[in-house]
Each structure stands twice: as structure tokens, then as C-alpha cells.
N, C-alpha and C. Protein backbone atom coordinates (compact mmCIF):
# COMPACT_ATOMS: atom_id res chain seq x y z
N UNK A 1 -22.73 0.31 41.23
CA UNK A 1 -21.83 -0.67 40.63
C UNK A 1 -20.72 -0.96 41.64
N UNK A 2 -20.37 -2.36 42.01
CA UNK A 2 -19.54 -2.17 42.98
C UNK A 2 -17.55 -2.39 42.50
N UNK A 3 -17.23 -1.83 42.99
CA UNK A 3 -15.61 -1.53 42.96
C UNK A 3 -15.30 -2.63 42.14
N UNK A 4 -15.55 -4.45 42.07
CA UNK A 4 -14.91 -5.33 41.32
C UNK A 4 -15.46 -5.50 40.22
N UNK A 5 -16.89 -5.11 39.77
CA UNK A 5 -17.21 -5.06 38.46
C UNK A 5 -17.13 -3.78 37.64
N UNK A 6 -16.89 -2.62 38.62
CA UNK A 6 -16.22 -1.37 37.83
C UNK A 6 -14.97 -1.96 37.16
N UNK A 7 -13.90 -2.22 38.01
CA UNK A 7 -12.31 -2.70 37.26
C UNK A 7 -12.70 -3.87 36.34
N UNK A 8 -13.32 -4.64 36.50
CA UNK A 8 -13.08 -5.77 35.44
C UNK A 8 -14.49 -5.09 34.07
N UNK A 9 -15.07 -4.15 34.13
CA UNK A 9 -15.64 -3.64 32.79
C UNK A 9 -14.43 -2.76 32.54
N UNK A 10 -13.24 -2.25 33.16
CA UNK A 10 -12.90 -1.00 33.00
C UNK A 10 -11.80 -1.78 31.94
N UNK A 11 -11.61 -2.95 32.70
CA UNK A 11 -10.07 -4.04 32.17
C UNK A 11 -10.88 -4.41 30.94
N UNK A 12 -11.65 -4.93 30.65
CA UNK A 12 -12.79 -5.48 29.50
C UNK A 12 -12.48 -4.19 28.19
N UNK A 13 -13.10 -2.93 28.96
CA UNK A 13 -12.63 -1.86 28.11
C UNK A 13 -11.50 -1.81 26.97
N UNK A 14 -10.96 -1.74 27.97
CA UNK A 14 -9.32 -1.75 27.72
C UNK A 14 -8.67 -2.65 26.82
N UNK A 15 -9.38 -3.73 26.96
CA UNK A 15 -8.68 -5.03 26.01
C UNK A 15 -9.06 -5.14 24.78
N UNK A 16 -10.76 -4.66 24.86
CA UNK A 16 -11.04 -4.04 23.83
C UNK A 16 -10.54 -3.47 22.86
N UNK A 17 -10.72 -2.23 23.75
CA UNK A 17 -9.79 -0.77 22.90
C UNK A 17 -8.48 -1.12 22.26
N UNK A 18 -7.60 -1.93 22.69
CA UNK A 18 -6.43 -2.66 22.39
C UNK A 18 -6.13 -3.62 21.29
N UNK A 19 -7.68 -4.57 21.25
CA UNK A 19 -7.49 -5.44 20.01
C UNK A 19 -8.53 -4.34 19.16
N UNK A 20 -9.33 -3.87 19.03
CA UNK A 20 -9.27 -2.72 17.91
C UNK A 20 -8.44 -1.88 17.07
N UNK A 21 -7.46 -1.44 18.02
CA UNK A 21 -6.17 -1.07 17.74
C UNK A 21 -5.49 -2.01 16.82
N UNK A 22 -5.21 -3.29 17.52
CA UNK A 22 -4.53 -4.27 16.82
C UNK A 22 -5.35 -4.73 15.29
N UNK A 23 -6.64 -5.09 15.67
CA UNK A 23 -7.43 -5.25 14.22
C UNK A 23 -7.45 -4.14 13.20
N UNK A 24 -7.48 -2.85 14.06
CA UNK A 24 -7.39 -1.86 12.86
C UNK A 24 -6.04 -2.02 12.21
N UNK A 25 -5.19 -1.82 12.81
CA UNK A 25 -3.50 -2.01 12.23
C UNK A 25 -3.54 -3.27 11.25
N UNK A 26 -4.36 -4.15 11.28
CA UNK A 26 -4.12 -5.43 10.65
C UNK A 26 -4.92 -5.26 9.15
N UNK A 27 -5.98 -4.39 9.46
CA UNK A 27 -7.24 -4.13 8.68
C UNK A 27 -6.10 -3.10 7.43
N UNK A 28 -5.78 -2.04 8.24
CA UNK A 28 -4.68 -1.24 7.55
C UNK A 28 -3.51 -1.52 6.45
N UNK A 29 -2.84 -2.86 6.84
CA UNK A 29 -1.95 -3.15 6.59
C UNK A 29 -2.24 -3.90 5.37
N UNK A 30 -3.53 -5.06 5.12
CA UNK A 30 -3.84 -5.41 4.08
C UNK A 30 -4.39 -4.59 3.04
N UNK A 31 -5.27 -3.45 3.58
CA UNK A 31 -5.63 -2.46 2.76
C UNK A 31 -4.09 -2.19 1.98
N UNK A 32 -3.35 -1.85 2.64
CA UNK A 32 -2.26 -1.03 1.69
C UNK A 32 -1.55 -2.15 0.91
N UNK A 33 -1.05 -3.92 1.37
CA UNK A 33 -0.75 -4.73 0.59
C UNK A 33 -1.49 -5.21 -0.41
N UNK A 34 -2.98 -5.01 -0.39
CA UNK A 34 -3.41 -5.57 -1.43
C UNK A 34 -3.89 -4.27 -2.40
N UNK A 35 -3.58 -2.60 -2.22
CA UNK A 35 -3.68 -1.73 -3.52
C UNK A 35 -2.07 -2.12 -4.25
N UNK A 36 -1.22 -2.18 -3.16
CA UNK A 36 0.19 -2.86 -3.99
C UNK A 36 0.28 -3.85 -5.28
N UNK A 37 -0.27 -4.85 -4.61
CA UNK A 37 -1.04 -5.84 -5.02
C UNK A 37 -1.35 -5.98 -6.47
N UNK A 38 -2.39 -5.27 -6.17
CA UNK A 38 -3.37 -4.56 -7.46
C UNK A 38 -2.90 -3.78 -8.41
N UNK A 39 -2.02 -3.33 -8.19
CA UNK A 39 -0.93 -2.37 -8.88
C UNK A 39 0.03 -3.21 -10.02
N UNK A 40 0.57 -4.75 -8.67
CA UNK A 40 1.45 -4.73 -9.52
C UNK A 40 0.84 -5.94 -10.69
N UNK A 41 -0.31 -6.29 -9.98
CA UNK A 41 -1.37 -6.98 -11.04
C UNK A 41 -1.77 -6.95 -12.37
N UNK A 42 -1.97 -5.58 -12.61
CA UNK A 42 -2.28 -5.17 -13.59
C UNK A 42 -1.08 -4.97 -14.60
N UNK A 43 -0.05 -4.08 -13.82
CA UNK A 43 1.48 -3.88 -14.46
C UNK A 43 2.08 -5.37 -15.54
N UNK A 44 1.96 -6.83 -14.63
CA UNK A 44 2.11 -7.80 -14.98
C UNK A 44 1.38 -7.95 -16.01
N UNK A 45 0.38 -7.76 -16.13
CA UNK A 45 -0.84 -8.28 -17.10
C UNK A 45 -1.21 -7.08 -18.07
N UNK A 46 -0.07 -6.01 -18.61
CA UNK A 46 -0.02 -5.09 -19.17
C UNK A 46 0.81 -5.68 -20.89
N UNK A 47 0.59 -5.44 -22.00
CA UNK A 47 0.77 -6.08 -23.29
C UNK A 47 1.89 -5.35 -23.30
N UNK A 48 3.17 -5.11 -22.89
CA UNK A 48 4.28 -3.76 -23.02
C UNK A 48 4.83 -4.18 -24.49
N UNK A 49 4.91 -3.06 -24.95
CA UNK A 49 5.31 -2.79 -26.70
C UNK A 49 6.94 -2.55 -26.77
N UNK A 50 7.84 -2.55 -27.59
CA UNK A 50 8.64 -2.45 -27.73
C UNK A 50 9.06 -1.34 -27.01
N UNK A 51 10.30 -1.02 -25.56
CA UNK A 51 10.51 0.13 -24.96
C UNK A 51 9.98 0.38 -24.06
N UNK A 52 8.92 -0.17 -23.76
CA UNK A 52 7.61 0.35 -22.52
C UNK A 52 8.23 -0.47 -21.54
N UNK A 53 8.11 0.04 -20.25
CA UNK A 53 8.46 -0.34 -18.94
C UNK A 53 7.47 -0.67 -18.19
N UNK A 54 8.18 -1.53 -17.01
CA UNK A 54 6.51 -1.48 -16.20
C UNK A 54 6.88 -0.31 -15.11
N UNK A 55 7.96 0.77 -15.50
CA UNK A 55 8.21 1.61 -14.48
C UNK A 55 7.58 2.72 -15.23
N UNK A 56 7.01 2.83 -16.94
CA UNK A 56 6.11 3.83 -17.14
C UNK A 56 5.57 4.78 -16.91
N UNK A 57 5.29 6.06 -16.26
CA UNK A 57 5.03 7.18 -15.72
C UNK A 57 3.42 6.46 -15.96
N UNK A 58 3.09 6.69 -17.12
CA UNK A 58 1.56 6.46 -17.51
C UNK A 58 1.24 5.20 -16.90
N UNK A 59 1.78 3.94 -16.99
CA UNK A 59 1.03 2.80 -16.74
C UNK A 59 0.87 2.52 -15.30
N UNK A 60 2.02 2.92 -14.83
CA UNK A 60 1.83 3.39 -13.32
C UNK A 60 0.48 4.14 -12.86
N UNK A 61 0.38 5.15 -13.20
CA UNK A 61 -0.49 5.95 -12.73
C UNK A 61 -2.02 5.71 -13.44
N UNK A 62 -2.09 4.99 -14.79
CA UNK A 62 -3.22 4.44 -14.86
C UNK A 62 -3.65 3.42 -13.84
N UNK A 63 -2.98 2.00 -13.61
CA UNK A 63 -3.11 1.87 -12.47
C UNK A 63 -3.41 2.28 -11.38
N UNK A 64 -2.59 2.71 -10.67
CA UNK A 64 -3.19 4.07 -9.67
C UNK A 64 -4.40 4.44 -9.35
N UNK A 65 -4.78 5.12 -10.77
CA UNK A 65 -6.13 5.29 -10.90
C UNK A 65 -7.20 4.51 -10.68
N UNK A 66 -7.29 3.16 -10.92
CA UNK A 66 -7.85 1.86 -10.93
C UNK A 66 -8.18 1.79 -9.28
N UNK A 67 -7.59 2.14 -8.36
CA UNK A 67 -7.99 1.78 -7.18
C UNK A 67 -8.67 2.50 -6.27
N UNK A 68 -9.41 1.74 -5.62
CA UNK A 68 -10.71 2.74 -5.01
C UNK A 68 -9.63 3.64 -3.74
N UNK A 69 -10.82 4.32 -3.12
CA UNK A 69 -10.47 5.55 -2.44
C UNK A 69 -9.51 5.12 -1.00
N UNK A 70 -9.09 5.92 -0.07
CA UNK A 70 -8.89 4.98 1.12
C UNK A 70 -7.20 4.64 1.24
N UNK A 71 -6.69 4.99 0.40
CA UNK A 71 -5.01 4.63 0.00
C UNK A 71 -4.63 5.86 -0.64
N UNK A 72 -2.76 6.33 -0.04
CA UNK A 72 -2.55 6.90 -0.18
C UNK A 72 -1.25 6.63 -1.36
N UNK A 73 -1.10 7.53 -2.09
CA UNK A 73 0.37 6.46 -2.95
C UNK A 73 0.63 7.79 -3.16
N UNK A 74 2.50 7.35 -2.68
CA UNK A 74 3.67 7.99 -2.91
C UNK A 74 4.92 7.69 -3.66
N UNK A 75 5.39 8.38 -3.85
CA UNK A 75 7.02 7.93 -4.34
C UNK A 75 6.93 8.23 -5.91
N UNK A 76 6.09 8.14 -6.66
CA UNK A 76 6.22 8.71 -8.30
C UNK A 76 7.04 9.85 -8.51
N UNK A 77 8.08 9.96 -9.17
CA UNK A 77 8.57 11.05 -9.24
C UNK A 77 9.60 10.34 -10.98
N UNK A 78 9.50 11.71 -11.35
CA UNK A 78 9.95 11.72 -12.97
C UNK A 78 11.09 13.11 -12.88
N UNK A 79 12.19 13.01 -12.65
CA UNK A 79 13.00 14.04 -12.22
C UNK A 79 13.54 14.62 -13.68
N UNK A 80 13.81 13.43 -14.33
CA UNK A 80 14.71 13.42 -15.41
C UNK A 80 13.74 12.96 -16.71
N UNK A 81 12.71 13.65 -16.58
CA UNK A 81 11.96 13.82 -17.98
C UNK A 81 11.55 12.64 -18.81
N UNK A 82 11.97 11.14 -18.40
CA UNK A 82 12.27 10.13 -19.38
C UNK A 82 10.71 9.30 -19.70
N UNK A 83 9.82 10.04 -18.76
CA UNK A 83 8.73 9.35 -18.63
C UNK A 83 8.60 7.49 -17.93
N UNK A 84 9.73 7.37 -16.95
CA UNK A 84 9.85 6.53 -16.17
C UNK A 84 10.19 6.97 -14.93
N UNK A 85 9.50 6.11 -13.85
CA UNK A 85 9.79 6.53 -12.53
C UNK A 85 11.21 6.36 -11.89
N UNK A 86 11.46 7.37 -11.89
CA UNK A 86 13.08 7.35 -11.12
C UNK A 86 13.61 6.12 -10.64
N UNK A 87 12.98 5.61 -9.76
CA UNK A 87 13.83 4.74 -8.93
C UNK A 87 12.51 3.39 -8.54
N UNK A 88 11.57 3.72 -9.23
CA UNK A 88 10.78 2.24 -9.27
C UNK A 88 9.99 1.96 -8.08
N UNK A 89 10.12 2.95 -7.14
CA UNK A 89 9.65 2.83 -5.40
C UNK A 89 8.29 3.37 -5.68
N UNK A 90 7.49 2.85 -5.28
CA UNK A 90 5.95 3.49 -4.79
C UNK A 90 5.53 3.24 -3.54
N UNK A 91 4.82 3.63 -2.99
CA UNK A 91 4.37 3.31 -1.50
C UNK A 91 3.14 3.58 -1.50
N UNK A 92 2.56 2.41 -0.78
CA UNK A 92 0.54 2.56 -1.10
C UNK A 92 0.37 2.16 1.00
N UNK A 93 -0.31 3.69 1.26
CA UNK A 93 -0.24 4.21 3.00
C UNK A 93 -2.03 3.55 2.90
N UNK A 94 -2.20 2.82 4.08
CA UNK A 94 -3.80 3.30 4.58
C UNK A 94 -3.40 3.50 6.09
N UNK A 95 -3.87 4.39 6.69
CA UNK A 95 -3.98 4.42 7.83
C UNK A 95 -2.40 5.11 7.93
N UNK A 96 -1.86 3.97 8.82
CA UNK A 96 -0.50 4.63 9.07
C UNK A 96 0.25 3.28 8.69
N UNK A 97 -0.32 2.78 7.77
CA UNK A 97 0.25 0.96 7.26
C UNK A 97 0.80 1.09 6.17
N UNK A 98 1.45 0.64 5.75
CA UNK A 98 2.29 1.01 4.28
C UNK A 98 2.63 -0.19 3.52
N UNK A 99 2.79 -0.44 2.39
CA UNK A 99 3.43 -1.56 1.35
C UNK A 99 4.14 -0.60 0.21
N UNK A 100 5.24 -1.35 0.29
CA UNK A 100 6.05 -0.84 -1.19
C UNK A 100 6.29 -1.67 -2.54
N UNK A 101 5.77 -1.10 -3.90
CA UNK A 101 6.10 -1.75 -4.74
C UNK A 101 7.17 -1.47 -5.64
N UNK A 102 7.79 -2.45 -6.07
CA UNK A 102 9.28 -1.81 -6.66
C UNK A 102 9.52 -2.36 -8.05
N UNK A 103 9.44 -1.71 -8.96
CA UNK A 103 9.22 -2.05 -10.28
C UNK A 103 10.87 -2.32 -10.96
N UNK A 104 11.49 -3.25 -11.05
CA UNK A 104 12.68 -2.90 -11.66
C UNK A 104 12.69 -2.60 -13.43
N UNK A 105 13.99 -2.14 -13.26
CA UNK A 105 14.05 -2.38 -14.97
C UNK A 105 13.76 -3.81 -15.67
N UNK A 106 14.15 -4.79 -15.09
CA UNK A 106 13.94 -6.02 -16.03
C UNK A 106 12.99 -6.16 -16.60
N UNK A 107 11.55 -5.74 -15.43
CA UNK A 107 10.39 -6.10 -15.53
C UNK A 107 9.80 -6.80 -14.37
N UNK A 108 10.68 -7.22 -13.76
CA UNK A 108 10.33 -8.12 -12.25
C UNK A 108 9.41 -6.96 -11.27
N UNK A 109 8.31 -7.22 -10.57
CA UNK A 109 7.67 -6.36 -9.86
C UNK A 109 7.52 -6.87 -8.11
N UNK A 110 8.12 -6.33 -7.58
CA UNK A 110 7.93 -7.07 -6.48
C UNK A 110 7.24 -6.48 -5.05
N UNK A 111 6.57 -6.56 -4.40
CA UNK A 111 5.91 -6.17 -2.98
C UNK A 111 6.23 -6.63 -1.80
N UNK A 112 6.46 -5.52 -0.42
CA UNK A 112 6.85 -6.05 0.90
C UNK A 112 6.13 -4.91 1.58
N UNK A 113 5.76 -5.48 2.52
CA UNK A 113 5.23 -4.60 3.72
C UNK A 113 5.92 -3.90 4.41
N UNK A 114 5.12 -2.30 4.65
CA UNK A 114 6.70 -1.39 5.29
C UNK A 114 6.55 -0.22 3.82
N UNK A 115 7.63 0.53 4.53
CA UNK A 115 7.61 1.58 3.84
C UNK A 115 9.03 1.48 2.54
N UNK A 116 8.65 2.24 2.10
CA UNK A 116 10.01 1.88 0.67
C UNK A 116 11.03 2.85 0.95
């Protein structure tokens, strides 16, 4: 193989390896915006009864449940017994990509890319 088609398969390589990188990160990033997504999909489209939140301990995490494998979700935490999530933050990881969903009290549900 001579010296200029070694470097330009080696550069080829490389650019490769690079937009893989970049496609995986991209691949990543929707994975985790659209379990957000999906989350807050359902939350919206939940019949809430007199008192029920969409910050719910349960409806949350039924949700949750709902989504296939591959995603990581953080931030649930019930400190203060009330059976609502503390502070409304969840975070749905694939890879090393993150989306946060943030449930307020009103009822408004909202999603951004990034960590919460």
C-alpha cells in the first residue's frame, strides 16, 4: 500500500469514526427527548381527578414504566411523604444524552434538552 493511500484511508478512518461519534450523540439525544416526550404525553392525556397532579409519584412512574428499555430516568424523589415528586425534575439519560422533564404544579409539563 503506498504511503498516500495509507494517509488518506487512515484520514477516511478518522472522519468516519468522528461522524459516528457525532451520529451516535445525535441518535442519543433523541432517544432521551423523545422517552421525555412520551412521558410527558401520556401525563397530558391522563383524566386527573380531583387533587391528582401530574407530579404524582404513581402517574409518573406508571409512565416510566411504559417505556421501552435503553433510557435511564432520574430525579424521582418523594422526601416528604406527600406522594408527589419533590421538585417536578426528571431526567431521561441514553447514552451520555439527557432531556429533562419538569412537571409544575399548575399542570403545565414542559421538556428541554440537557440535564435538569
Amino acid at each position: 500500500m503506498s504511503k498516500r493511500l495509507f494517509v488518506t484511508l487512515a484520514l477516511a478512518l478518522a472522519l468516519a469514526g468522528a461522524c459516528s461519534s457525532s451520529a451516535k450523540k445525535t441518535v442519543n439525544q433523541v432517544g432521551a427527548r423523545a422517552s421525555a416526550e412520551a412521558v410527558r404525553a401520556q401525563l397530558k392525556a391522563a383524566d386527573l381527578k380531583n387533587g391528582e397532579s401530574v407530579r404524582d409519584m404513581k402517574r409518573l412512574n406508571d409512565a416510566i414504566d411504559r417505556l421501552p428499555g435503553g433510557v435511564t430516568v432520574t430525579g424521582l424523589t418523594d422526601k416528604d411523604k406527600d406522594g408527589k415528586d419533590d421538585d417536578g425534575n426528571v431526567q431521561f439519560t441514553v447514552g451520555n444524552q439527557s432531556a429533562c422533564l419538569t412537571a409544575h404544579d399548575n399542570g403545565r409539563i414542559d421538556v428541554s434538552n440537557g440535564s435538569c
